[in-house]
PDB file of N, CA and C in Angstrom:
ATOM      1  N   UNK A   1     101.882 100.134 180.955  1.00  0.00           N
ATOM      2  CA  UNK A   1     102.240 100.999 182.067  1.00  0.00           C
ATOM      3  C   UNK A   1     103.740 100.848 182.335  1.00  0.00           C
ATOM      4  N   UNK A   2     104.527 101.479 182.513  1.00  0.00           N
ATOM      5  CA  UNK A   2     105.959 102.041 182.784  1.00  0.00           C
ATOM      6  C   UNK A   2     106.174 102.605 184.307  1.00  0.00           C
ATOM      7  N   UNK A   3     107.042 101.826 185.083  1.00  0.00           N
ATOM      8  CA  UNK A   3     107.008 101.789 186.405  1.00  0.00           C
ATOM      9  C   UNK A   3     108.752 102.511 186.857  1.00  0.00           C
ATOM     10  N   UNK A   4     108.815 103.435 187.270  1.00  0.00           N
ATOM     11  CA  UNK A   4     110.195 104.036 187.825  1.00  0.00           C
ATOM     12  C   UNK A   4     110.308 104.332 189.280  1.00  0.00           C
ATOM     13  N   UNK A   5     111.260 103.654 189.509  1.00  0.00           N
ATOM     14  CA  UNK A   5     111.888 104.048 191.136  1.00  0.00           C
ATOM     15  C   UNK A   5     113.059 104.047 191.309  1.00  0.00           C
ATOM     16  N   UNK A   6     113.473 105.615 191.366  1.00  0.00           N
ATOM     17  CA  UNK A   6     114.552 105.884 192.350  1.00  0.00           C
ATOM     18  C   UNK A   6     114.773 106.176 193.499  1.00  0.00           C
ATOM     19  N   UNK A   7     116.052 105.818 194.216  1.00  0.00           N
ATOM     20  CA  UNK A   7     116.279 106.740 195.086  1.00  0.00           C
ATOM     21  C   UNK A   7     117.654 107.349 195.791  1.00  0.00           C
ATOM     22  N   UNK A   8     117.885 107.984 196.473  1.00  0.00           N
ATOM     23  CA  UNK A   8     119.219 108.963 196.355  1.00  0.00           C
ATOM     24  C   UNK A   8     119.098 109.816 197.871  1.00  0.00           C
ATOM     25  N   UNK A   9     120.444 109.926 198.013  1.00  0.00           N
ATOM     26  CA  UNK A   9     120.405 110.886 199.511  1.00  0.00           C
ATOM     27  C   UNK A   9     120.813 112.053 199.032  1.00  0.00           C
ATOM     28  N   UNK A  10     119.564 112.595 200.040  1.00  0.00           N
ATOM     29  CA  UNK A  10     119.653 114.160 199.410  1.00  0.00           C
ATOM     30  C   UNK A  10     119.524 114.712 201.052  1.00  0.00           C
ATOM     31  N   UNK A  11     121.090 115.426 201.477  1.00  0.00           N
ATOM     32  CA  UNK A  11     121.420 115.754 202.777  1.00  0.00           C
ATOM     33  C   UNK A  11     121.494 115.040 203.716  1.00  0.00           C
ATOM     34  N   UNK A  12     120.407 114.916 204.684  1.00  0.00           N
ATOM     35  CA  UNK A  12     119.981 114.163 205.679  1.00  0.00           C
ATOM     36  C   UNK A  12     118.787 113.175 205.827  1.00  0.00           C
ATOM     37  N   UNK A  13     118.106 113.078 204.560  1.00  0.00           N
ATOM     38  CA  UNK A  13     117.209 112.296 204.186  1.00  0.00           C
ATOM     39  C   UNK A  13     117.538 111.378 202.800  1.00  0.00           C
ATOM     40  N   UNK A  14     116.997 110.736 202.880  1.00  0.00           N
ATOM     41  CA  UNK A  14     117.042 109.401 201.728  1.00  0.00           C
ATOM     42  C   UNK A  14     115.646 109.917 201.071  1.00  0.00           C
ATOM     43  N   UNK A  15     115.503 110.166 199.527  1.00  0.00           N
ATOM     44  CA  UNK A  15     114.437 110.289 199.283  1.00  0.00           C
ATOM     45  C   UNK A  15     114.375 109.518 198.051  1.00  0.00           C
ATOM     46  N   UNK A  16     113.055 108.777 197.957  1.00  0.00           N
ATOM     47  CA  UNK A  16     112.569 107.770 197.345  1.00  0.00           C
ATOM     48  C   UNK A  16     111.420 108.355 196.019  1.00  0.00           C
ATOM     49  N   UNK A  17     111.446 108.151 195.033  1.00  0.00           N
ATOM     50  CA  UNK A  17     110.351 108.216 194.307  1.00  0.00           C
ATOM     51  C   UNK A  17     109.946 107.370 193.112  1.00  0.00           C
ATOM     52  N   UNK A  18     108.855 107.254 193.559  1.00  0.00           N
ATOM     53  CA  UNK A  18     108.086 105.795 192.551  1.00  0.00           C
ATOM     54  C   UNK A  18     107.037 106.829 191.919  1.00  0.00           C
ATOM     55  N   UNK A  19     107.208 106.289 190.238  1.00  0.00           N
ATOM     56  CA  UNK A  19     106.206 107.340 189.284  1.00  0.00           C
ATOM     57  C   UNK A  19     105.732 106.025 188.381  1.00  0.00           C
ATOM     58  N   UNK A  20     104.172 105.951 187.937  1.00  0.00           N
ATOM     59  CA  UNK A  20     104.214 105.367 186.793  1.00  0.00           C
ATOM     60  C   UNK A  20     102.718 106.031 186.021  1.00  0.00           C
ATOM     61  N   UNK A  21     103.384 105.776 185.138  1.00  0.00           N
ATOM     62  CA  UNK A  21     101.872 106.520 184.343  1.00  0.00           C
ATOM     63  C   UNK A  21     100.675 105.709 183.967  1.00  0.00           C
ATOM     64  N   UNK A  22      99.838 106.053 183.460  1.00  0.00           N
ATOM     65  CA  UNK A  22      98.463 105.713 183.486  1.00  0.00           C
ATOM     66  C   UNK A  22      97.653 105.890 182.125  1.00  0.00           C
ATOM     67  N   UNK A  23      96.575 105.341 181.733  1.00  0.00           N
ATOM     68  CA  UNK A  23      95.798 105.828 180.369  1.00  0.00           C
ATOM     69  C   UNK A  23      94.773 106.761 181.162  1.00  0.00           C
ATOM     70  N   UNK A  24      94.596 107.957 181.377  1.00  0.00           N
ATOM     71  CA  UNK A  24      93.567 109.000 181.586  1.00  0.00           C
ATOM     72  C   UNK A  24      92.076 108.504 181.350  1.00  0.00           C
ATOM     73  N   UNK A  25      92.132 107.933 179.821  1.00  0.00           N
ATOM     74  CA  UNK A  25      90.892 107.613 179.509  1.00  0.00           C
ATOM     75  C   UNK A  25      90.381 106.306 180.189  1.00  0.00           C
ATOM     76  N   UNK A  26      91.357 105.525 180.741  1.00  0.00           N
ATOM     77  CA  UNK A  26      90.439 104.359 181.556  1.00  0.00           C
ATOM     78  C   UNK A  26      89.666 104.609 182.940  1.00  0.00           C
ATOM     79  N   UNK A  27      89.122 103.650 182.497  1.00  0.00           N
ATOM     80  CA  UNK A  27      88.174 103.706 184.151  1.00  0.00           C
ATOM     81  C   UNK A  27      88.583 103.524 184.967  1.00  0.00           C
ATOM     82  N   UNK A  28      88.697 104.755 186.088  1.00  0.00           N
ATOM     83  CA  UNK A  28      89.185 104.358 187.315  1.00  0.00           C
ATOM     84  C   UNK A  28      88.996 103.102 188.320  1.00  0.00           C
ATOM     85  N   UNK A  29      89.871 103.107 189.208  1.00  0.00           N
ATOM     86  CA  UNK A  29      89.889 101.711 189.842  1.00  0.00           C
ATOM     87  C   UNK A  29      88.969 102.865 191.517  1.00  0.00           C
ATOM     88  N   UNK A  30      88.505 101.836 192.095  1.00  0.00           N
ATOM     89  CA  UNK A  30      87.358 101.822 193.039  1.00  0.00           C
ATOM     90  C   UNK A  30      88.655 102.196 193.996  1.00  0.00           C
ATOM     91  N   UNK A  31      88.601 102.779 195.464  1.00  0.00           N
ATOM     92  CA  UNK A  31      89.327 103.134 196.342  1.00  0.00           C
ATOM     93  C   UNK A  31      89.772 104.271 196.851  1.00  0.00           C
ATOM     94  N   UNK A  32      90.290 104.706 197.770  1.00  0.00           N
ATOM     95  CA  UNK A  32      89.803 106.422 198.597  1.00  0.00           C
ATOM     96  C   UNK A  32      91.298 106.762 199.202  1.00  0.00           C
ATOM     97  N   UNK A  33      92.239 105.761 198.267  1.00  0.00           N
ATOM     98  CA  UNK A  33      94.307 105.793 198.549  1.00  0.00           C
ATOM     99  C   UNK A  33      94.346 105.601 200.353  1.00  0.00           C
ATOM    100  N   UNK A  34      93.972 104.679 200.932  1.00  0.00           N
ATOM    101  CA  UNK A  34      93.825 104.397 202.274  1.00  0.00           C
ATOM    102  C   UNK A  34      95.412 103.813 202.618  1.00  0.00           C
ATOM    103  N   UNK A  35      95.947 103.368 201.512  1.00  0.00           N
ATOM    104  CA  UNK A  35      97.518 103.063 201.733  1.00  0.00           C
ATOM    105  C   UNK A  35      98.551 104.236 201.691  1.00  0.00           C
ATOM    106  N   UNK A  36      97.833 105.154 200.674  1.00  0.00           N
ATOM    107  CA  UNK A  36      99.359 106.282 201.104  1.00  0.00           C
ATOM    108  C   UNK A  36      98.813 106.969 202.406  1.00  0.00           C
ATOM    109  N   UNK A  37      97.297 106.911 202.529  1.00  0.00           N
ATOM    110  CA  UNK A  37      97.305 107.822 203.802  1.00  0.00           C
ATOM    111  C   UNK A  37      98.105 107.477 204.854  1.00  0.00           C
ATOM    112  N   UNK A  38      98.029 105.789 205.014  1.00  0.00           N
ATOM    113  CA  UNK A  38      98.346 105.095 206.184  1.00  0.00           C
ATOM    114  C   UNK A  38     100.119 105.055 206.134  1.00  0.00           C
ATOM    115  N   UNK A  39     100.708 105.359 204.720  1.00  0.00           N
ATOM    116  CA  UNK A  39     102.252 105.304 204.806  1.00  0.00           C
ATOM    117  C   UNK A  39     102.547 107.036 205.615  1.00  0.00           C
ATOM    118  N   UNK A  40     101.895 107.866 204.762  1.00  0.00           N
ATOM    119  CA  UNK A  40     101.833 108.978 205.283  1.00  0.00           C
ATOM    120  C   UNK A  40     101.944 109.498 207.160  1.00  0.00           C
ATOM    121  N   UNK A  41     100.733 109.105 207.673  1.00  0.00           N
ATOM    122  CA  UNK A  41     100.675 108.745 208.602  1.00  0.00           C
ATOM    123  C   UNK A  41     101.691 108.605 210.336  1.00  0.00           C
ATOM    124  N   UNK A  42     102.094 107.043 209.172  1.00  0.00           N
ATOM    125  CA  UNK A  42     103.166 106.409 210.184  1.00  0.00           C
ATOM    126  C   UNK A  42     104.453 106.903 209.833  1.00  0.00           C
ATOM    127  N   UNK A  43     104.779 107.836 208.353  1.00  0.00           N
ATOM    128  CA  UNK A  43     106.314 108.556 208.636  1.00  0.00           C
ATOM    129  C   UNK A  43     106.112 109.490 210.176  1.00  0.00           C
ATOM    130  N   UNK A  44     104.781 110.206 209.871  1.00  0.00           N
ATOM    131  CA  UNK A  44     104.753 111.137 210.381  1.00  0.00           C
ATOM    132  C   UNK A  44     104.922 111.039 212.609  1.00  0.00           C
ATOM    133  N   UNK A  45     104.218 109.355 212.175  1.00  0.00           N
ATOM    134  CA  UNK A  45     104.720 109.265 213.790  1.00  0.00           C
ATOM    135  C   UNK A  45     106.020 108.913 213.636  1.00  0.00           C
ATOM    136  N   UNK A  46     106.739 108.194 213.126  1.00  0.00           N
ATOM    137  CA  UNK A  46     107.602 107.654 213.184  1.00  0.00           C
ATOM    138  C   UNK A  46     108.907 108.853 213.254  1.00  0.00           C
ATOM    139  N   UNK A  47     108.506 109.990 212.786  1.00  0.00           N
ATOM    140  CA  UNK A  47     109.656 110.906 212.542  1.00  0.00           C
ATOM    141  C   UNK A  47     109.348 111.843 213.215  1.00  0.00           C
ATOM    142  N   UNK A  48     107.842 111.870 213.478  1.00  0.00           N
ATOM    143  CA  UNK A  48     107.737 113.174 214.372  1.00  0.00           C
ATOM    144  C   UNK A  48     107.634 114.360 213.214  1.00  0.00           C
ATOM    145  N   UNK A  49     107.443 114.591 212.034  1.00  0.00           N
ATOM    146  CA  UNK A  49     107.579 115.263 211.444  1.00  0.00           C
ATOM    147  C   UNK A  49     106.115 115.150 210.200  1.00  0.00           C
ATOM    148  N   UNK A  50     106.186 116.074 209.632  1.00  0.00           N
ATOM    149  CA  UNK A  50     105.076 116.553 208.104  1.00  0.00           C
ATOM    150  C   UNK A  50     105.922 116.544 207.206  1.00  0.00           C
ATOM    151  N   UNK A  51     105.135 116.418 205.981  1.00  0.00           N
ATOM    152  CA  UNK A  51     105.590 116.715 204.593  1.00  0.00           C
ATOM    153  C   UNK A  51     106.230 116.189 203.998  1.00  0.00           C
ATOM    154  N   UNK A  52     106.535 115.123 204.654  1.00  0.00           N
ATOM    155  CA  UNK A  52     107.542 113.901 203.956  1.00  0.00           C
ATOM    156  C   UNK A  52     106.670 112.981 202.783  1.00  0.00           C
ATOM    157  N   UNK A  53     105.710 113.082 202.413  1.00  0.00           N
ATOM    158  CA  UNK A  53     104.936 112.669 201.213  1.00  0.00           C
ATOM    159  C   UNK A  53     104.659 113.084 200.355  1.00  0.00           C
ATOM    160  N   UNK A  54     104.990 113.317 199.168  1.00  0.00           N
ATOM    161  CA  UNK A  54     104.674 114.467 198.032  1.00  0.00           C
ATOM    162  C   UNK A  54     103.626 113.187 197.137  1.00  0.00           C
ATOM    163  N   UNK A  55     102.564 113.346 196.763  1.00  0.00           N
ATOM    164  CA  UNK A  55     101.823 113.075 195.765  1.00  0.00           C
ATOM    165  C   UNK A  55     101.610 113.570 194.528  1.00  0.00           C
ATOM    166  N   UNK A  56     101.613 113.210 193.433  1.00  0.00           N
ATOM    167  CA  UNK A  56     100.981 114.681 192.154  1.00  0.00           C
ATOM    168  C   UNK A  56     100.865 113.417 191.185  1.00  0.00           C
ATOM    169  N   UNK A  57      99.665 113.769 190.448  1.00  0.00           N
ATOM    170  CA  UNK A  57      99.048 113.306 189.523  1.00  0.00           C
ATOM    171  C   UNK A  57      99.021 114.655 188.756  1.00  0.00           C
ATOM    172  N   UNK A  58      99.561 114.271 187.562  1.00  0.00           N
ATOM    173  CA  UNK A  58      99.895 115.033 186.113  1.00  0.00           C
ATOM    174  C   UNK A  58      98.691 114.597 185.235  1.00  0.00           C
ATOM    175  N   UNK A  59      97.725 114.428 185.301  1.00  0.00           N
ATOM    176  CA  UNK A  59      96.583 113.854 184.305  1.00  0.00           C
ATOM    177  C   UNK A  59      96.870 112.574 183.829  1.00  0.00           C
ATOM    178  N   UNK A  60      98.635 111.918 183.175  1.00  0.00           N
ATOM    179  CA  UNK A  60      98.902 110.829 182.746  1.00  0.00           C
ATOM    180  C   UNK A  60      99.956 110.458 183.068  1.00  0.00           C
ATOM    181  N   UNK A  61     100.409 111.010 184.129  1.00  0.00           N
ATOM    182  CA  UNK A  61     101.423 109.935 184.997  1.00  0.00           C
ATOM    183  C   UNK A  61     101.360 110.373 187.091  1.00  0.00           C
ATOM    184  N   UNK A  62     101.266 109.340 187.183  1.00  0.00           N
ATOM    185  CA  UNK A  62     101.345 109.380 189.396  1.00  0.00           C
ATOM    186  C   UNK A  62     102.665 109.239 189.887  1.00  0.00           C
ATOM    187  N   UNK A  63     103.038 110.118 190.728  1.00  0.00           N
ATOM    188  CA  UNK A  63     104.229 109.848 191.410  1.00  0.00           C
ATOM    189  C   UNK A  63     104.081 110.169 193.127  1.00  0.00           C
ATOM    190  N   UNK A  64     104.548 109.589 193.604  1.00  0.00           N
ATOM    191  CA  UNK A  64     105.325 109.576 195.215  1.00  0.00           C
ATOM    192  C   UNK A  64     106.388 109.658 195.734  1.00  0.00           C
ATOM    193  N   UNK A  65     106.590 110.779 196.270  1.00  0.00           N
ATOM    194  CA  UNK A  65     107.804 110.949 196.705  1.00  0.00           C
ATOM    195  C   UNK A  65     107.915 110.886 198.267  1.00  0.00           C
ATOM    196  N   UNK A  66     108.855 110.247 198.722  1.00  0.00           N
ATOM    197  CA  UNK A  66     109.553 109.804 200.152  1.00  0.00           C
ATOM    198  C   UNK A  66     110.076 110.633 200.713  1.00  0.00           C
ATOM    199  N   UNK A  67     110.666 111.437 201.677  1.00  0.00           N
ATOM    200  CA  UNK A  67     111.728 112.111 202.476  1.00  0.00           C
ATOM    201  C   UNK A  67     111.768 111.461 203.745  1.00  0.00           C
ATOM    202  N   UNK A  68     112.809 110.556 203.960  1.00  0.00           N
ATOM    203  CA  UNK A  68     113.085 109.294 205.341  1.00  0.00           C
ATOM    204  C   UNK A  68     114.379 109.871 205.791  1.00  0.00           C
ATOM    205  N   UNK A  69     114.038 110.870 207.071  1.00  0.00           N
ATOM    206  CA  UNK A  69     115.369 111.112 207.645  1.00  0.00           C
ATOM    207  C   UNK A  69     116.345 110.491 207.968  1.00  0.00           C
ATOM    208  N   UNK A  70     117.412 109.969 207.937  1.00  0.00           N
ATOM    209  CA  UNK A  70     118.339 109.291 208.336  1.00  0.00           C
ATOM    210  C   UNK A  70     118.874 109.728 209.612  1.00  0.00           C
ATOM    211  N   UNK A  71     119.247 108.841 210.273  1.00  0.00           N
ATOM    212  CA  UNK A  71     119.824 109.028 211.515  1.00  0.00           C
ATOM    213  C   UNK A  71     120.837 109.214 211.308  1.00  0.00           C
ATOM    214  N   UNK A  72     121.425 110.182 212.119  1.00  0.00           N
ATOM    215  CA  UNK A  72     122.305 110.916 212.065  1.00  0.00           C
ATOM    216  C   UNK A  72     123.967 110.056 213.681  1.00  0.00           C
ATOM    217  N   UNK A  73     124.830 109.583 213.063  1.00  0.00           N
ATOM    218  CA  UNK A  73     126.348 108.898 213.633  1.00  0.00           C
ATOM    219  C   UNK A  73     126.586 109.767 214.133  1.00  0.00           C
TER     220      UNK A  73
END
């Protein structure tokens, strides 16, 4: 497995993304993603805002993407 994370300011947000791929053909692991819900979640109180979580599964690779507004000087 091959693990990538960048991240970079893009405008007024810092956005983060962690991708790593996967063998399709293995057996999935047991669990219902109760951690991105819960990161999800708390951007969303925390910023007051949606959509700051992008998920996508490509059949053989997972990625997450961040959008963390920055406060603005």
């Amino acid at each position: 497995m091959t693990i990538k994370v960048t991240a970079r300011k893009n405008g007024r947000f810092l956005k983060l993304n962690v991708e790593n791929n996967f063998d399709p053909e293995a057996v999935p692991r047991e669990g219902d993603g109760i951690g991105l819900r819960n990161v999800r979640e708390r951007l969303e109180k925390m910023y007051n805002r949606f959509n700051l979580v992008d998920i996508e599964n490509s059949g053989d690779s997972f990625s997450v993407k961040l959008m963390i507004p920055l406060e603005e000087n």
